[in-house]
PDB file of N, CA and C in Angstrom:
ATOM      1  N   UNK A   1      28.623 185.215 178.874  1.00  0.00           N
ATOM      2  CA  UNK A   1      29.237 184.320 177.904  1.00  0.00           C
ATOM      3  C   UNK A   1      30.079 185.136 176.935  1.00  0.00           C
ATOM      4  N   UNK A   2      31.266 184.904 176.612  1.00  0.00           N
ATOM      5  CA  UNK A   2      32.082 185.682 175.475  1.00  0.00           C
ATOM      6  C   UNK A   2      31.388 185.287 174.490  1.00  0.00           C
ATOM      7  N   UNK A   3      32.004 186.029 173.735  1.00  0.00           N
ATOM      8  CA  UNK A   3      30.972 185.992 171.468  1.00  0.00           C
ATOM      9  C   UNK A   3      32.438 185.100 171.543  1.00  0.00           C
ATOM     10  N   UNK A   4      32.214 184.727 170.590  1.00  0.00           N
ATOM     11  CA  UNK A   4      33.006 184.027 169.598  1.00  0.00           C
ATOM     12  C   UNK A   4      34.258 184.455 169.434  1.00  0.00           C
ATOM     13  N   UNK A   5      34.380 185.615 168.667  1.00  0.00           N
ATOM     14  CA  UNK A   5      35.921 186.782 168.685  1.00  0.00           C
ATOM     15  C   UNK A   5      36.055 186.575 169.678  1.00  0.00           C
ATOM     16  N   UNK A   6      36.119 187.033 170.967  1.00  0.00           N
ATOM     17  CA  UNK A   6      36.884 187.006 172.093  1.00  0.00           C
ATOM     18  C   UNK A   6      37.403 185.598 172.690  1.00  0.00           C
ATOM     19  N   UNK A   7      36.371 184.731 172.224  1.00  0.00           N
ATOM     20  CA  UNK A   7      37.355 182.723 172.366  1.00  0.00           C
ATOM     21  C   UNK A   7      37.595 182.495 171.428  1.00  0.00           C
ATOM     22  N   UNK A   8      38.072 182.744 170.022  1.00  0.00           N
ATOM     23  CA  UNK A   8      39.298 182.776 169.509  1.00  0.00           C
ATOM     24  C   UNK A   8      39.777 183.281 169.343  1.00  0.00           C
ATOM     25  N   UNK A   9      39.691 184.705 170.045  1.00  0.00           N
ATOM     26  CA  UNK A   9      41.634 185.743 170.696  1.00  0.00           C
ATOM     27  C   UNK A   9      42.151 184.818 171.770  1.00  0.00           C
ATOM     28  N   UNK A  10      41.666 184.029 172.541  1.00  0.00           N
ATOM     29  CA  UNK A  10      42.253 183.687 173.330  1.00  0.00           C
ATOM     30  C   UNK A  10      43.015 182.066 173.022  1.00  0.00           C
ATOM     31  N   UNK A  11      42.327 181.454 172.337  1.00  0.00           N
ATOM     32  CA  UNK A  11      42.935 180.659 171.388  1.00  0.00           C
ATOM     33  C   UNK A  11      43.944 180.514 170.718  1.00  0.00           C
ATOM     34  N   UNK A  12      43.783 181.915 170.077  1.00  0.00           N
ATOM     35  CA  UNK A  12      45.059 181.957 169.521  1.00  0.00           C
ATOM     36  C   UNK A  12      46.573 182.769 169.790  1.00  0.00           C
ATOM     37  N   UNK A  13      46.323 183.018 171.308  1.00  0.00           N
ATOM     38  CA  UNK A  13      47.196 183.415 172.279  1.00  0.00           C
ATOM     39  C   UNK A  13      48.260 182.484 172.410  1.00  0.00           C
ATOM     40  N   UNK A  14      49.947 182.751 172.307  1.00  0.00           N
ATOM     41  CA  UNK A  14      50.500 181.736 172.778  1.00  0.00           C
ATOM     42  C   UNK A  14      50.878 181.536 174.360  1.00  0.00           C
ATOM     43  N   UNK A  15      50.994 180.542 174.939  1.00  0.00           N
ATOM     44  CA  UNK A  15      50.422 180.499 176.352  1.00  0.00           C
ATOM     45  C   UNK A  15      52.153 179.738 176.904  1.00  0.00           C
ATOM     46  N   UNK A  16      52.589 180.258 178.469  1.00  0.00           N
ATOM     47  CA  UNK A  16      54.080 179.703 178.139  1.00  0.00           C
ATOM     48  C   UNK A  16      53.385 177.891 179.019  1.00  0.00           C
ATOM     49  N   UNK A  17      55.057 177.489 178.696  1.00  0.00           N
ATOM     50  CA  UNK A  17      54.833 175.583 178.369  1.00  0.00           C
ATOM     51  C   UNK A  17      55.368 175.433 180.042  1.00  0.00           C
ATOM     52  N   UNK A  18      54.423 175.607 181.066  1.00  0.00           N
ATOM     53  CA  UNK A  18      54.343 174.953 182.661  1.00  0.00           C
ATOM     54  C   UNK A  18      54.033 173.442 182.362  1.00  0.00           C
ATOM     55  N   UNK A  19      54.991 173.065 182.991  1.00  0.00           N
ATOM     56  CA  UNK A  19      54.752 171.367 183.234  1.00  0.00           C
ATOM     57  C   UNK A  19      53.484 170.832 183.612  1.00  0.00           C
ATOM     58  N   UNK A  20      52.988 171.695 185.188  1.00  0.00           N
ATOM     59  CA  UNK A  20      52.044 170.852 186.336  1.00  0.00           C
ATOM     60  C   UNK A  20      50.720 171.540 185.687  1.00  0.00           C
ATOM     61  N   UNK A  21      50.051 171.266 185.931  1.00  0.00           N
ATOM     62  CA  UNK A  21      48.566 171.865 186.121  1.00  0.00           C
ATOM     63  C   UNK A  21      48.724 173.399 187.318  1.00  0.00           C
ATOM     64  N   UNK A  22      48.903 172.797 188.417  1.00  0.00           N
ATOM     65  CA  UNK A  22      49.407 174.126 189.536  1.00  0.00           C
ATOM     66  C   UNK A  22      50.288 174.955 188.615  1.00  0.00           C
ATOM     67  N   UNK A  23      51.251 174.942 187.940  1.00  0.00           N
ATOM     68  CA  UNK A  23      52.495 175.847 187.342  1.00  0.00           C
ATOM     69  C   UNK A  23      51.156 176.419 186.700  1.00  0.00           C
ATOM     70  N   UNK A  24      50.710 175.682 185.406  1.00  0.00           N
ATOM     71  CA  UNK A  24      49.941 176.649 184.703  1.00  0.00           C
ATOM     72  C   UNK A  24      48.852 177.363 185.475  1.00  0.00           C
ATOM     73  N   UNK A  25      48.294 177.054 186.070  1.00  0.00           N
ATOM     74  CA  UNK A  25      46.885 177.981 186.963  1.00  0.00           C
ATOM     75  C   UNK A  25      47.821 179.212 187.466  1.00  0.00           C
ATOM     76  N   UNK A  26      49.337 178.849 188.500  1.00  0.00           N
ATOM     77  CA  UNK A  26      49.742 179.818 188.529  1.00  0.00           C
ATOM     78  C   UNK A  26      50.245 180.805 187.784  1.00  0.00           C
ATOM     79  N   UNK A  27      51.020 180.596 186.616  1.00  0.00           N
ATOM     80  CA  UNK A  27      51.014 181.205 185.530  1.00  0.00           C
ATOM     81  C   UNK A  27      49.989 182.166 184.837  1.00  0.00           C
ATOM     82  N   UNK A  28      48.328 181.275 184.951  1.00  0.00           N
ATOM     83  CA  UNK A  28      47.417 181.795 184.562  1.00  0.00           C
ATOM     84  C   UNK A  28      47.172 183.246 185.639  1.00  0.00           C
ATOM     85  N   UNK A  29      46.884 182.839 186.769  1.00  0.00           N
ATOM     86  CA  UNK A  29      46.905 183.938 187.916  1.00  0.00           C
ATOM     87  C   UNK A  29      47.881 185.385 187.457  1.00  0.00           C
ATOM     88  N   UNK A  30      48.901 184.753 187.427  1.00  0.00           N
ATOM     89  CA  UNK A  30      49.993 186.268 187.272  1.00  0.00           C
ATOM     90  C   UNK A  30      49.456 186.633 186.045  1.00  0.00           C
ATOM     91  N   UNK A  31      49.386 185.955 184.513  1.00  0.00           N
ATOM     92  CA  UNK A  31      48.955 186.747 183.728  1.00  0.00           C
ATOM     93  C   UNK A  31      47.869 188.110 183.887  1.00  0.00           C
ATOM     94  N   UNK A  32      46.590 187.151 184.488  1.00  0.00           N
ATOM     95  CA  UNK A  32      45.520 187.899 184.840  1.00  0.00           C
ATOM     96  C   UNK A  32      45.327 188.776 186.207  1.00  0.00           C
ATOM     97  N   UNK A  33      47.059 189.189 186.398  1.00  0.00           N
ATOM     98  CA  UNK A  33      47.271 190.071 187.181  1.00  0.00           C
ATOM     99  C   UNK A  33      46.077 190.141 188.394  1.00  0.00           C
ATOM    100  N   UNK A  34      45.597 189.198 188.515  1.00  0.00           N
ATOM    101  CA  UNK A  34      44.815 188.729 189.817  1.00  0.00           C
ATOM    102  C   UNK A  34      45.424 188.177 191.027  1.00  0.00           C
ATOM    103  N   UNK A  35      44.793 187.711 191.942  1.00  0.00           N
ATOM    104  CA  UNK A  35      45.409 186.638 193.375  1.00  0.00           C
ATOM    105  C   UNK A  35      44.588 185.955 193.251  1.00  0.00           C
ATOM    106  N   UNK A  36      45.234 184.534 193.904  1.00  0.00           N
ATOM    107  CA  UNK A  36      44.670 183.094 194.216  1.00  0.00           C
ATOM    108  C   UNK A  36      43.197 183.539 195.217  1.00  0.00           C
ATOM    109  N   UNK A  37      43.225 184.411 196.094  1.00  0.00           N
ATOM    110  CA  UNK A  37      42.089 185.055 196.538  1.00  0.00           C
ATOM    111  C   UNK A  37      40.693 185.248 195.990  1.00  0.00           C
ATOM    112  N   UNK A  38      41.055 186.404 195.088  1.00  0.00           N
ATOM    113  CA  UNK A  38      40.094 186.734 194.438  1.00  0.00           C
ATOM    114  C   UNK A  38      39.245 185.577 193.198  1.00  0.00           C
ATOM    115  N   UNK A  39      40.468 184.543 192.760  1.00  0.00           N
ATOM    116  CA  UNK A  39      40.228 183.704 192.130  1.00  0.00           C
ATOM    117  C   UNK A  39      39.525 182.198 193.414  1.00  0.00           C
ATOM    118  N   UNK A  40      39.226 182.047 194.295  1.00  0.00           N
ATOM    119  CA  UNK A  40      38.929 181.470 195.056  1.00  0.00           C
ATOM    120  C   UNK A  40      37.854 182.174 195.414  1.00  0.00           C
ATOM    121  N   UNK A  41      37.259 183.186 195.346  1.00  0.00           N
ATOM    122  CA  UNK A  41      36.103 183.861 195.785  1.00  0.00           C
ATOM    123  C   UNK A  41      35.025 183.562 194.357  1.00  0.00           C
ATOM    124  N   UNK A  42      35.790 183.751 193.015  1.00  0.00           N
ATOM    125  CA  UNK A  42      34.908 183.414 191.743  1.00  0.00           C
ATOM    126  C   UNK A  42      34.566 181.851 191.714  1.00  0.00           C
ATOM    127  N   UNK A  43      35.404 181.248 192.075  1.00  0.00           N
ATOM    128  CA  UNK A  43      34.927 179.643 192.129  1.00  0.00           C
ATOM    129  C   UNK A  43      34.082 179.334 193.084  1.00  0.00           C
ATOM    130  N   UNK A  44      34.077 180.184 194.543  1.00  0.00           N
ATOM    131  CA  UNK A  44      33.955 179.362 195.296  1.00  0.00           C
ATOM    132  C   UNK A  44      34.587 178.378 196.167  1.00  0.00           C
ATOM    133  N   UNK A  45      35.408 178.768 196.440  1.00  0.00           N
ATOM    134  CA  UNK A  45      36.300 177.815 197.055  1.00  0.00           C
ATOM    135  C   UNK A  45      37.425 178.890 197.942  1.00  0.00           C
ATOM    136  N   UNK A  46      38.312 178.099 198.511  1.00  0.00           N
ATOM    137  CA  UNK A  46      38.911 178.988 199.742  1.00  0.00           C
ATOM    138  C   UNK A  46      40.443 179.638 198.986  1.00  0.00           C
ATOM    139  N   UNK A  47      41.106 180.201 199.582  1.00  0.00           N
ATOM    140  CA  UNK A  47      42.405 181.000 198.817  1.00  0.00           C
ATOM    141  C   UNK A  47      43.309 179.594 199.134  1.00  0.00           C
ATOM    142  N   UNK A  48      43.217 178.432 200.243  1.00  0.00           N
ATOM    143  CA  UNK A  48      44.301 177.419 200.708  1.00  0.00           C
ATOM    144  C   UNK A  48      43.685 176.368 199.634  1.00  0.00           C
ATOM    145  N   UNK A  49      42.866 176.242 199.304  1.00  0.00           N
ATOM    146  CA  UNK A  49      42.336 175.155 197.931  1.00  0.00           C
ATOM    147  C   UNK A  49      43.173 175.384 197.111  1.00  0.00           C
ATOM    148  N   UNK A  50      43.226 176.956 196.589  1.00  0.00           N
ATOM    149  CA  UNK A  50      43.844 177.046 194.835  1.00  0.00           C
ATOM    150  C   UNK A  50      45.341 176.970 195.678  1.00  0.00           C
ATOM    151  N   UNK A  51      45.824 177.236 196.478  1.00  0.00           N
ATOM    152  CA  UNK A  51      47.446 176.984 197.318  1.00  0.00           C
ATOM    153  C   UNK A  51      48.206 175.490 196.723  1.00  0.00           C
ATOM    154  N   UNK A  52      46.644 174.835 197.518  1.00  0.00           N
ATOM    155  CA  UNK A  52      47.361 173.544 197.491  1.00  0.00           C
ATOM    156  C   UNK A  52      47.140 172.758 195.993  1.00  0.00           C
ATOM    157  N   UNK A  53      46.408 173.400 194.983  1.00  0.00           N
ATOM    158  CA  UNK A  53      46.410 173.148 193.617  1.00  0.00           C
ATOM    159  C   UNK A  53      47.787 173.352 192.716  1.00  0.00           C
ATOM    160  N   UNK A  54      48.114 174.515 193.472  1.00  0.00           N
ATOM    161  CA  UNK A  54      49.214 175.338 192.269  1.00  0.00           C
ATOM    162  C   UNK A  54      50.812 174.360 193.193  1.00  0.00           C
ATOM    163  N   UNK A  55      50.364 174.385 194.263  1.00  0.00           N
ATOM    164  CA  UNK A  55      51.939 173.588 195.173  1.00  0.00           C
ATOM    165  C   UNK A  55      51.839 171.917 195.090  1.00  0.00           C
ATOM    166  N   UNK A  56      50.351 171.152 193.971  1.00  0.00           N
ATOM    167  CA  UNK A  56      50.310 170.338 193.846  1.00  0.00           C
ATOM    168  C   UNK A  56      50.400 169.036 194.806  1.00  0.00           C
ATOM    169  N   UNK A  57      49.668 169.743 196.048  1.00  0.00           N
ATOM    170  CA  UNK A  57      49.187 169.085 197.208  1.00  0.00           C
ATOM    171  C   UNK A  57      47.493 168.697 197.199  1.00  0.00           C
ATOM    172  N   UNK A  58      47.322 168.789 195.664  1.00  0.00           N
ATOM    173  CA  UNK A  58      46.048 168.139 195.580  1.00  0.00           C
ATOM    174  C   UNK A  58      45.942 168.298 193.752  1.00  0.00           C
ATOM    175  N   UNK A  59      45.310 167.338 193.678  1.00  0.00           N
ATOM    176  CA  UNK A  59      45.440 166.902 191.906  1.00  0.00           C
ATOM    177  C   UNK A  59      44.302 168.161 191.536  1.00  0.00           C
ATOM    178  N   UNK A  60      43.978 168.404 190.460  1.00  0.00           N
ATOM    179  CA  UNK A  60      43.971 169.663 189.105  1.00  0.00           C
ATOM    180  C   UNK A  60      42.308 169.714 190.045  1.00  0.00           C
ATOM    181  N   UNK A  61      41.535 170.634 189.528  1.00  0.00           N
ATOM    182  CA  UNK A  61      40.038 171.193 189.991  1.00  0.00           C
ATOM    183  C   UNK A  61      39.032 170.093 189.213  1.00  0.00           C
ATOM    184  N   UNK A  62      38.148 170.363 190.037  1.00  0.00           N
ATOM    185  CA  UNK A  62      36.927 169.182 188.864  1.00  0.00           C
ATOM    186  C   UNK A  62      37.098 169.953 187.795  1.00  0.00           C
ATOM    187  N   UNK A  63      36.607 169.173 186.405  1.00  0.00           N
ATOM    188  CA  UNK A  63      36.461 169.827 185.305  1.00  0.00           C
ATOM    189  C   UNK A  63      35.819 171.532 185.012  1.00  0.00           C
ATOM    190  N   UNK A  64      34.400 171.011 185.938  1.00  0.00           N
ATOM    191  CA  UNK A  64      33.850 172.606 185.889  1.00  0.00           C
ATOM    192  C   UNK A  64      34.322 173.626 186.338  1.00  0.00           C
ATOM    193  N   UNK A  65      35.256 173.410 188.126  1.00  0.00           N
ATOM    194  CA  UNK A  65      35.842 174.447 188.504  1.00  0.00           C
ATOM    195  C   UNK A  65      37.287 174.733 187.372  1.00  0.00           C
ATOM    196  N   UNK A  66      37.602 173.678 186.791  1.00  0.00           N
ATOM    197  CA  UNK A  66      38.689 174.368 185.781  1.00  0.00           C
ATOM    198  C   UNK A  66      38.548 175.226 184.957  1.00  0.00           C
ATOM    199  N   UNK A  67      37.403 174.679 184.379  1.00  0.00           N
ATOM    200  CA  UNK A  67      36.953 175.481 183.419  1.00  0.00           C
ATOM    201  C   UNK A  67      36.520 176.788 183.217  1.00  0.00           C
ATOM    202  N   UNK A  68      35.473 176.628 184.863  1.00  0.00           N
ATOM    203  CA  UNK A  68      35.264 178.441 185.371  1.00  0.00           C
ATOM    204  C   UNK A  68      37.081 179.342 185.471  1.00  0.00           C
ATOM    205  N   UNK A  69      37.570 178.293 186.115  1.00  0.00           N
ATOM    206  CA  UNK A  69      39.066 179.410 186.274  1.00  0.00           C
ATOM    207  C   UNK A  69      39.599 179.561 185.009  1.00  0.00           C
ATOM    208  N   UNK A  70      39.763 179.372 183.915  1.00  0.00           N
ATOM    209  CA  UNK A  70      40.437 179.353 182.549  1.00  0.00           C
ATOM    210  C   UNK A  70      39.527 180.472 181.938  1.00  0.00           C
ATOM    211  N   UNK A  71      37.597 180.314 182.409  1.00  0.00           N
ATOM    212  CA  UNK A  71      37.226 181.331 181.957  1.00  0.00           C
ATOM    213  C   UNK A  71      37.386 182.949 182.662  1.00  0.00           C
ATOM    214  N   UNK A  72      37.199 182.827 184.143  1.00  0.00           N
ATOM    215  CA  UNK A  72      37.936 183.735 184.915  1.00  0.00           C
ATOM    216  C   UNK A  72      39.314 184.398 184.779  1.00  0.00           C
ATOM    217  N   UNK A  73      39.933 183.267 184.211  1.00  0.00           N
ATOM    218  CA  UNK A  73      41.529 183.513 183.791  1.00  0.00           C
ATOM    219  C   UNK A  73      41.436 184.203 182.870  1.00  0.00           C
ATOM    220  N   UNK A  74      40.998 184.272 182.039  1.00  0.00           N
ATOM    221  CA  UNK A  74      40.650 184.358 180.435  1.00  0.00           C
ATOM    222  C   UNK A  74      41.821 183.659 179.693  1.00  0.00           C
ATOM    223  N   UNK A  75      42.140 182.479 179.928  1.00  0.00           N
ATOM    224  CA  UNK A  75      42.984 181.555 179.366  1.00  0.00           C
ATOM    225  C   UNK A  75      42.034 180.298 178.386  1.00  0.00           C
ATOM    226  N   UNK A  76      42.644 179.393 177.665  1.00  0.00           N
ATOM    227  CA  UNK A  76      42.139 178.725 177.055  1.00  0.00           C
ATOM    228  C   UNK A  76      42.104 177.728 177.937  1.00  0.00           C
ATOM    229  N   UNK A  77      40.919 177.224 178.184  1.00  0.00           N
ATOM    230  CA  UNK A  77      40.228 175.533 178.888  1.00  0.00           C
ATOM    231  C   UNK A  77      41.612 174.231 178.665  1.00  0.00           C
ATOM    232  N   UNK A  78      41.562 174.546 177.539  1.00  0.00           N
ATOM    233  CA  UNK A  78      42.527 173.223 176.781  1.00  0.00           C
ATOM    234  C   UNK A  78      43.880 173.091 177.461  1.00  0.00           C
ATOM    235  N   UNK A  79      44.482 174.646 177.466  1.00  0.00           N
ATOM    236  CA  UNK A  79      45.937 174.792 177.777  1.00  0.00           C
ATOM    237  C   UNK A  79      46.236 174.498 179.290  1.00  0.00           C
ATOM    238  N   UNK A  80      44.522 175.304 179.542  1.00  0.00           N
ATOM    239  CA  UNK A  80      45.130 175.030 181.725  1.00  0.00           C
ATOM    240  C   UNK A  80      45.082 173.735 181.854  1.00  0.00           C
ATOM    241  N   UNK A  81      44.032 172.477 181.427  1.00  0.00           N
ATOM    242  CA  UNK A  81      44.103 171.133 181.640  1.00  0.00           C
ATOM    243  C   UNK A  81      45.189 170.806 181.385  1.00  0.00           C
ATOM    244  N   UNK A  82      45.605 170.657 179.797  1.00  0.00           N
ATOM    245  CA  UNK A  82      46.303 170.240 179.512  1.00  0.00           C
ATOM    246  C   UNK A  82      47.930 170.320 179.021  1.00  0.00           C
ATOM    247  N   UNK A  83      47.944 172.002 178.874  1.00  0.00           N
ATOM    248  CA  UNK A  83      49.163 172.380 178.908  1.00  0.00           C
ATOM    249  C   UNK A  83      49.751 173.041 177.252  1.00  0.00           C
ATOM    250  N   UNK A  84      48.717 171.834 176.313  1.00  0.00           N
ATOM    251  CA  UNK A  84      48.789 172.066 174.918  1.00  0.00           C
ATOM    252  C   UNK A  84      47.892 173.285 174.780  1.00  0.00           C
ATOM    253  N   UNK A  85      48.521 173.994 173.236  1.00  0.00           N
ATOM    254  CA  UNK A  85      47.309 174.997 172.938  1.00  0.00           C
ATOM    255  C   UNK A  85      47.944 176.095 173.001  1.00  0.00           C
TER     256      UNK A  85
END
Protein backbone atom coordinates (compact mmCIF):
# COMPACT_ATOMS: atom_id res chain seq x y z
CA UNK A 1 0.00 0.00 0.00
CA UNK A 2 1.62 3.58 -0.66
CA UNK A 3 1.70 6.10 2.66
CA UNK A 4 -0.07 8.91 1.96
CA UNK A 5 2.98 11.25 0.49
CA UNK A 6 3.39 9.09 -2.29
CA UNK A 7 -0.80 9.37 -3.28
CA UNK A 8 -0.60 12.81 -3.10
CA UNK A 9 2.64 13.12 -5.36
CA UNK A 10 0.74 11.48 -7.64
CA UNK A 11 -2.24 13.59 -7.34
CA UNK A 12 -0.76 16.29 -7.77
CA UNK A 13 1.00 15.29 -10.96
CA UNK A 14 -0.28 16.95 -14.06
CA UNK A 15 -1.43 14.11 -16.27
CA UNK A 16 -1.76 14.91 -20.33
CA UNK A 17 -5.76 15.37 -21.50
CA UNK A 18 -6.33 11.68 -23.75
CA UNK A 19 -9.83 11.64 -24.80
CA UNK A 20 -10.58 7.56 -24.57
CA UNK A 21 -9.97 5.60 -21.58
CA UNK A 22 -7.54 3.26 -24.05
CA UNK A 23 -5.54 6.78 -25.00
CA UNK A 24 -5.10 7.33 -21.31
CA UNK A 25 -4.07 3.63 -20.10
CA UNK A 26 -1.88 3.99 -23.11
CA UNK A 27 -0.43 7.09 -22.17
CA UNK A 28 -0.28 5.68 -18.68
CA UNK A 29 1.88 2.59 -20.06
CA UNK A 30 4.53 4.84 -21.87
CA UNK A 31 4.80 7.03 -18.87
CA UNK A 32 5.58 4.03 -16.70
CA UNK A 33 7.99 3.10 -19.26
CA UNK A 34 6.45 -0.41 -19.03
CA UNK A 35 4.53 -2.80 -21.86
CA UNK A 36 0.94 -3.75 -22.15
CA UNK A 37 2.66 -7.24 -21.29
CA UNK A 38 4.04 -6.84 -18.27
CA UNK A 39 0.99 -4.77 -17.32
CA UNK A 40 -1.30 -7.78 -18.28
CA UNK A 41 0.77 -10.17 -16.22
CA UNK A 42 0.09 -7.63 -12.90
CA UNK A 43 -3.64 -7.74 -13.54
CA UNK A 44 -3.95 -10.84 -14.70
CA UNK A 45 -5.18 -10.77 -17.78
CA UNK A 46 -3.65 -11.41 -21.34
CA UNK A 47 -1.28 -8.68 -23.34
CA UNK A 48 -4.57 -8.88 -26.36
CA UNK A 49 -7.12 -7.73 -23.37
CA UNK A 50 -5.14 -4.44 -22.51
CA UNK A 51 -4.73 -4.27 -26.86
CA UNK A 52 -8.16 -4.29 -27.26
CA UNK A 53 -8.75 -1.74 -24.23
CA UNK A 54 -6.29 0.91 -25.41
CA UNK A 55 -7.65 0.30 -29.50
CA UNK A 56 -11.10 0.54 -27.75
CA UNK A 57 -12.38 -2.76 -29.01
CA UNK A 58 -13.72 -3.29 -25.65
CA UNK A 59 -15.11 -0.66 -23.09
CA UNK A 60 -12.60 0.57 -19.95
CA UNK A 61 -11.51 -2.57 -17.21
CA UNK A 62 -13.89 -3.43 -14.27
CA UNK A 63 -13.39 -0.89 -11.70
CA UNK A 64 -10.91 -3.06 -9.69
CA UNK A 65 -8.79 -4.04 -12.64
CA UNK A 66 -8.61 -0.16 -13.27
CA UNK A 67 -7.76 0.64 -10.36
CA UNK A 68 -4.97 -2.08 -9.88
CA UNK A 69 -3.55 -0.57 -13.34
CA UNK A 70 -3.54 3.23 -12.19
CA UNK A 71 -1.96 1.69 -9.08
CA UNK A 72 0.58 -0.37 -11.17
CA UNK A 73 0.74 2.69 -13.36
CA UNK A 74 1.40 4.81 -10.56
CA UNK A 75 -1.15 7.19 -12.07
CA UNK A 76 -4.11 8.67 -10.31
CA UNK A 77 -7.45 6.22 -10.24
CA UNK A 78 -9.54 9.39 -11.04
CA UNK A 79 -7.57 10.56 -14.17
CA UNK A 80 -7.33 6.91 -15.88
CA UNK A 81 -11.32 6.55 -15.42
CA UNK A 82 -12.01 9.61 -15.99
CA UNK A 83 -9.57 11.70 -17.67
CA UNK A 84 -10.02 14.68 -15.01
CA UNK A 85 -7.33 15.24 -12.34
Amino acid sequence: MLSFQKQACFRARSYPAAVTYGARLEEAIKLAKTTRKALGLALGVSEQAIGMVVRGESKAFTAENSAKAARELRVDHYWLATGEG
